[in-house]
C-alpha atoms as a PDB file:
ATOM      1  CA  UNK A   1       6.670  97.250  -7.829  1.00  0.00           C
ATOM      2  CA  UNK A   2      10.281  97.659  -6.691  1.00  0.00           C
ATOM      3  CA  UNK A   3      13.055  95.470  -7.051  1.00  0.00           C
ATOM      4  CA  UNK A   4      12.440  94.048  -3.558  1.00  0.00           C
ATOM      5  CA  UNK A   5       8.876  92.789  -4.039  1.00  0.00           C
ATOM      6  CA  UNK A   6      10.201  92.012  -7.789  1.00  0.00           C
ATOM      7  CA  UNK A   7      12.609  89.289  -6.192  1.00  0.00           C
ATOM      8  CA  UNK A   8      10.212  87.938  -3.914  1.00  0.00           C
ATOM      9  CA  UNK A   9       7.681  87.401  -6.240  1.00  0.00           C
ATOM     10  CA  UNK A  10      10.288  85.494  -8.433  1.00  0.00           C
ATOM     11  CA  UNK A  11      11.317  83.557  -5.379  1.00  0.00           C
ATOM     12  CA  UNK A  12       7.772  82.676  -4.491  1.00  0.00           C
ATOM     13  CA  UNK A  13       7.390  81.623  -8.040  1.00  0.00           C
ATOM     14  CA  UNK A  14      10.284  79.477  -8.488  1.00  0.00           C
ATOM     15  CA  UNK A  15       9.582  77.876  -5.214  1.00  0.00           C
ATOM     16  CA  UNK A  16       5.746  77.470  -6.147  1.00  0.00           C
ATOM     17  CA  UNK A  17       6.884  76.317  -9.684  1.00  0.00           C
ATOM     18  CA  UNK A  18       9.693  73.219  -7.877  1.00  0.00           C
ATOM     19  CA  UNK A  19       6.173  71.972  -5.769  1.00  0.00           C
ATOM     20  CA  UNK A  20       4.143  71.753  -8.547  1.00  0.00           C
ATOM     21  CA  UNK A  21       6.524  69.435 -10.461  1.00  0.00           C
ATOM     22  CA  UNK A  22       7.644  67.165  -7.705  1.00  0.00           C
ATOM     23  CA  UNK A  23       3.599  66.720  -7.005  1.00  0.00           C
ATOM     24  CA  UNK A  24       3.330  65.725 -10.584  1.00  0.00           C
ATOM     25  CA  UNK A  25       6.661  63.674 -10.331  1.00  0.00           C
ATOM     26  CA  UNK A  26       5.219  61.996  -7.120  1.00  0.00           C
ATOM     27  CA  UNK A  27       1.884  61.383  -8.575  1.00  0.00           C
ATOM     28  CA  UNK A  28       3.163  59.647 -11.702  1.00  0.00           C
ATOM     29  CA  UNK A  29       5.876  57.850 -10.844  1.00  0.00           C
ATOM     30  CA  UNK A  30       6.806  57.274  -6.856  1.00  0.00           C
ATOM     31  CA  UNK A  31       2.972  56.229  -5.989  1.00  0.00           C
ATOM     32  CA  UNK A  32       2.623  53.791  -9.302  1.00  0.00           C
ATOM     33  CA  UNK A  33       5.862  52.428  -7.738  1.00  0.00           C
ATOM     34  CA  UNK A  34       4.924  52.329  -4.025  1.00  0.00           C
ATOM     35  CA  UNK A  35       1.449  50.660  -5.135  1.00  0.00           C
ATOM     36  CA  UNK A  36       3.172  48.165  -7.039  1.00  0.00           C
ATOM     37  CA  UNK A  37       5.254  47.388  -5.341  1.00  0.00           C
ATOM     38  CA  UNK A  38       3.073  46.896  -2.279  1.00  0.00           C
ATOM     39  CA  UNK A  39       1.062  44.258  -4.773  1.00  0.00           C
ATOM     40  CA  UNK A  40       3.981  42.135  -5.319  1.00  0.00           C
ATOM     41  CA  UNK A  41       5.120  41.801  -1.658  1.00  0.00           C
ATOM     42  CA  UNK A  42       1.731  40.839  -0.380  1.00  0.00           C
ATOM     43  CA  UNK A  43       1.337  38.477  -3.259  1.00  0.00           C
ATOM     44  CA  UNK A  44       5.041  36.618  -2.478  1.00  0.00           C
ATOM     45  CA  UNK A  45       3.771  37.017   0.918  1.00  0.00           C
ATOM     46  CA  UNK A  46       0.426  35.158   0.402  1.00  0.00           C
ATOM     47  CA  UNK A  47       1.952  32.604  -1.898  1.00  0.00           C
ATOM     48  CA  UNK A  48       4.928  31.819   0.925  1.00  0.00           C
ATOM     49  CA  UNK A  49       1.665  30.606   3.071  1.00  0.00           C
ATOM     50  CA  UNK A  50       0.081  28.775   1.426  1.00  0.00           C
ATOM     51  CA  UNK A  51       3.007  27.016   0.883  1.00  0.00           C
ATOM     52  CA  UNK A  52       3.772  27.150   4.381  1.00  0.00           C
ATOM     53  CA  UNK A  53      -0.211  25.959   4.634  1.00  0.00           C
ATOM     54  CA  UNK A  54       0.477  22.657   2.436  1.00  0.00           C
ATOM     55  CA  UNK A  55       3.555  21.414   4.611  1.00  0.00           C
ATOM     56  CA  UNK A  56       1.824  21.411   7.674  1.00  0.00           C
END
């Protein structure tokens, strides 16, 4: 292996190594957040009409 392929394979890896820990990053903390998030909109959302509901 020359220093070429030496280089790539290191650039390869780094790059390989970055996606692997952003996946892991995304999957335990940006979707718990999304999800959650998601839960407490549509429940102000739902409790906003049926308030809405009772007025009328």
């Amino acid at each position: 292996m020359d220093l070429s392929q030496f280089l790539g394979f290191l650039l390869f890896m780094g790059v390989f190594t970055m996606g692997f820990w952003l996946l892991i990053f995304a999957l335990t903390f940006i979707v718990p957040y999304w999800l959650v998030g998601n839960l407490l909109e549509n429940r102000k959302l739902k409790k906003e009409a049926k308030k809405a509901a009772a007025k009328s």
